[in-house]
Protein backbone atom coordinates (compact mmCIF):
# COMPACT_ATOMS: atom_id res chain seq x y z
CA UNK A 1 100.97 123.57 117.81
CA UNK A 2 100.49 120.20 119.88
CA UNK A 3 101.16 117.23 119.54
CA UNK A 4 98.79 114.21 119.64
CA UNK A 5 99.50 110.51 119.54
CA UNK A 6 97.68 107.69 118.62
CA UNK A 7 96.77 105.13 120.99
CA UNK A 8 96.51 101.98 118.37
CA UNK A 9 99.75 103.07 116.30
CA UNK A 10 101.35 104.84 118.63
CA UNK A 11 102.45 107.39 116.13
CA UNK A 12 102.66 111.42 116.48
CA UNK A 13 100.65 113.84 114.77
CA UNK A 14 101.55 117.62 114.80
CA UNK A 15 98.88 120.38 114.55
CA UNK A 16 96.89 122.66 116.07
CA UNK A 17 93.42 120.58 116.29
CA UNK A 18 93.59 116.80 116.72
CA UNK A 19 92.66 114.89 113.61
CA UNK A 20 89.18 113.17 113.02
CA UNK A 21 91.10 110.04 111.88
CA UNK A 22 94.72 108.93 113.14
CA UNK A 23 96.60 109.69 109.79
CA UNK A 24 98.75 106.51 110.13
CA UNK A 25 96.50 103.77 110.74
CA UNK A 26 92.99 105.18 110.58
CA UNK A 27 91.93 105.05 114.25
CA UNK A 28 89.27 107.13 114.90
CA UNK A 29 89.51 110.20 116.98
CA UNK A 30 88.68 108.99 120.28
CA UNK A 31 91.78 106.82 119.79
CA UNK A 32 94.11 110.36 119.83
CA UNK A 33 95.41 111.68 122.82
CA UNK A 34 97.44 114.53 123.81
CA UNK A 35 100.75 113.45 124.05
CA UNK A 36 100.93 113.77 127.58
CA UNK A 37 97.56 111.91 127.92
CA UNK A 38 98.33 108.97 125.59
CA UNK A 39 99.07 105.15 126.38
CA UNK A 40 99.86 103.60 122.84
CA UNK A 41 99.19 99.83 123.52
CA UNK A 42 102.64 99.06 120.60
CA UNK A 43 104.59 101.05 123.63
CA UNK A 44 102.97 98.17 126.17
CA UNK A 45 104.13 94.53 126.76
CA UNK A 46 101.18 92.18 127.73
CA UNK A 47 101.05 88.17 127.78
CA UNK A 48 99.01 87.31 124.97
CA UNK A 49 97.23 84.26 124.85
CA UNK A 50 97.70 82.11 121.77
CA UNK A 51 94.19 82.54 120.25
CA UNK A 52 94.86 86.29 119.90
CA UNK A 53 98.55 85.09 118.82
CA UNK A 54 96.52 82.85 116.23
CA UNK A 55 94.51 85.84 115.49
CA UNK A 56 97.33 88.58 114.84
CA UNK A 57 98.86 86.53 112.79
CA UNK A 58 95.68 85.86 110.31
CA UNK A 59 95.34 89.27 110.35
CA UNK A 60 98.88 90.18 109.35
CA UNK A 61 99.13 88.14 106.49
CA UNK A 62 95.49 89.66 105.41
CA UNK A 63 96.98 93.21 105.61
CA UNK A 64 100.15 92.35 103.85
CA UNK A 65 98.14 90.90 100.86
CA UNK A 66 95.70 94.16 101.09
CA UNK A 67 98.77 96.73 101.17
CA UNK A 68 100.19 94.75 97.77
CA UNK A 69 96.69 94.16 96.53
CA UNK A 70 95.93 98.07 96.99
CA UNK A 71 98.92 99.03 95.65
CA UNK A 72 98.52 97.12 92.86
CA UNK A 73 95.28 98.61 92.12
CA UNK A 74 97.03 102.11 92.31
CA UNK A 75 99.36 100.96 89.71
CA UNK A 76 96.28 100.59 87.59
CA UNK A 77 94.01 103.22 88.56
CA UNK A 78 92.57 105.58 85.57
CA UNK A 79 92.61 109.10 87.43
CA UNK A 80 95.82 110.43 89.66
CA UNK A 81 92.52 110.69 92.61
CA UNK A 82 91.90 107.18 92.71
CA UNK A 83 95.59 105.91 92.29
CA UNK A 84 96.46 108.39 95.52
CA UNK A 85 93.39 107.03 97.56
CA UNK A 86 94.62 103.30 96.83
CA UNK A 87 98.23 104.22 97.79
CA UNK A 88 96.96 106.04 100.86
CA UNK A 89 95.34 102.93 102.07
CA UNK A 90 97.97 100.61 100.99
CA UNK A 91 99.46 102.88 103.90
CA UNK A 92 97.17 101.83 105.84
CA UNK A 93 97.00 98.50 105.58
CA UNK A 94 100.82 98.36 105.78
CA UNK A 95 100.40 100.49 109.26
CA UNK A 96 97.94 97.97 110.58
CA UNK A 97 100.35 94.79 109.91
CA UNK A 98 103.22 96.91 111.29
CA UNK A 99 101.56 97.20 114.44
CA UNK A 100 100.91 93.43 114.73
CA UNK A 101 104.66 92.49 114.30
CA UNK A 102 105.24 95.03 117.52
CA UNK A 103 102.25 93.06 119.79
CA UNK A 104 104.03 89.99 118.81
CA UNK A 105 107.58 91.15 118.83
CA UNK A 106 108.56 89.71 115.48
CA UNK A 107 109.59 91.36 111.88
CA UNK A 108 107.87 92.53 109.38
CA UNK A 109 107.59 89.64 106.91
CA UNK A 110 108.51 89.64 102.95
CA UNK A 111 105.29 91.50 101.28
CA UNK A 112 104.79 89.59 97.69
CA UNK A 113 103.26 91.49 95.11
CA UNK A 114 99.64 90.75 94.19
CA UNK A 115 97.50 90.89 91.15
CA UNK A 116 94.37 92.93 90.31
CA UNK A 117 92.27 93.99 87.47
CA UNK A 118 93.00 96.53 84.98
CA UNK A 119 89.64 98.47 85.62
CA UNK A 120 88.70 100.78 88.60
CA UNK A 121 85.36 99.43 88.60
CA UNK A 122 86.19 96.04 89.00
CA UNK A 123 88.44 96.63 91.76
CA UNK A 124 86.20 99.11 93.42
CA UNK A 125 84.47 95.96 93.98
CA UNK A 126 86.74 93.83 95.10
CA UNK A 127 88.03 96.43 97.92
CA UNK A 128 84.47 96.29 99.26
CA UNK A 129 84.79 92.58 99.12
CA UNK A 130 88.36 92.62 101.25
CA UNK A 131 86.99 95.09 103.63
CA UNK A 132 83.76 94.05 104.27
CA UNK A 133 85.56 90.98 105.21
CA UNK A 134 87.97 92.29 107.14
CA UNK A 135 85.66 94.32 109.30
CA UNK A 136 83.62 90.83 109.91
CA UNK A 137 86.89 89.33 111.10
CA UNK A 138 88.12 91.85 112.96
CA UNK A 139 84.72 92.20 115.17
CA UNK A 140 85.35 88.14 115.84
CA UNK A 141 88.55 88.99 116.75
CA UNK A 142 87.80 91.65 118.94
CA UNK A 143 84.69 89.51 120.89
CA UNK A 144 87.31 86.43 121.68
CA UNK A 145 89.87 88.70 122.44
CA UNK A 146 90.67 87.91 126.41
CA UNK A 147 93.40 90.86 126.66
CA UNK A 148 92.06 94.67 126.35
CA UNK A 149 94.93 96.00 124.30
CA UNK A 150 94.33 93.45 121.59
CA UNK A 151 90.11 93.79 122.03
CA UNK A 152 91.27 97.42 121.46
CA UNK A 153 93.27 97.16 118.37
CA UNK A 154 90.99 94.86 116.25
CA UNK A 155 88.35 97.64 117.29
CA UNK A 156 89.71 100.40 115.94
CA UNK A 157 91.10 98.54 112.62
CA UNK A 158 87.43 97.24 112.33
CA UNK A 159 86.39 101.09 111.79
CA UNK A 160 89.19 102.09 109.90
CA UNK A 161 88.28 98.93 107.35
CA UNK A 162 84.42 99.96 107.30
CA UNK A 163 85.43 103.63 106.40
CA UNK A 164 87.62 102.31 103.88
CA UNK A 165 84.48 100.61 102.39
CA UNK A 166 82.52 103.06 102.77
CA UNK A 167 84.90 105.47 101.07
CA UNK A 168 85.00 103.11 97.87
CA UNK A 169 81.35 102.91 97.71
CA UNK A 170 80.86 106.23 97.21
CA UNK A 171 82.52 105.79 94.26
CA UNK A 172 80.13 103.11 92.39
């Protein structure tokens, strides 16, 4: 057994092979380290200038209203499969802001339940909607991004949102 850490999350994972994706928040692999190896940015403190600020905090409120939107759709999903792959990334999405209130040193804020429709079709494409647009975001994010840690995190949420849609697609 070993264990690896994420470098976005900064989150353990025990096993005997690293995992393709960072459980917690989705990173992709090349964002897991041994645990000796690993420098979580959450674990570093780094001036941040006030467009990322301006940044972090748009995308904290969008993945507050995507963990209550997605777990919303769970609520409503037809099969036990598609309810666990909404909660899963409702996880996610809840990861993602979690890490934003530690780059900004501030609490997690109240998370208000959303609405969403009563059919898995209809959501299906509304997720593809929320990440597609997230992943657009998030690559703006990353390219005015002056500090690495924070051209680094909106990176690696960027492909964990764009497997998320991709994921949901296969699905239509």
């Amino acid at each position: 057994m070993k264990v690896y850490i994420c470098e976005i999350c900064g989150d353990a994972y025990i096993g005997t092979e690293k995992p393709h994706d960072c459980p917690f928040c989705g990173a992709k692999d090349n964002f897991i380290k041994l645990g000796s190896e690993a420098k979580p940015i959450v674990n570093e403190k780094i001036e941040i200038s006030e467009l990322s600020k301006k940044n972090l905090l748009e995308t904290l409120k969008l993945e507050t209203e995507a963990n209550a939107i997605y777990l919303c759709m769970a609520g409503h999903a037809a099969t036990y499969e598609i309810k666990a792959m909404y909660k899963r990334i409702a996880k996610v999405e809840l990861e993602h802001a979690a890490i934003v209130t530690k780059l900004l040193g501030m609490q997690m804020p109240e998370i208000n339940p959303e609405t969403c429709a009563d059919v898995d079709a209809d959501n299906f494409k509304r997720t593809i909607e929320l990440e597609d647009h997230a992943v657009e975001l998030y690559k703006k994010f990353a390219r005015e991004a002056e500090e690495d840690n924070i051209r680094k995190f909106f990176g690696a949420i960027m492909q964990a949102e764009a497997g998320h849609a991709e994921l949901i697609k296969s699905y239509l």
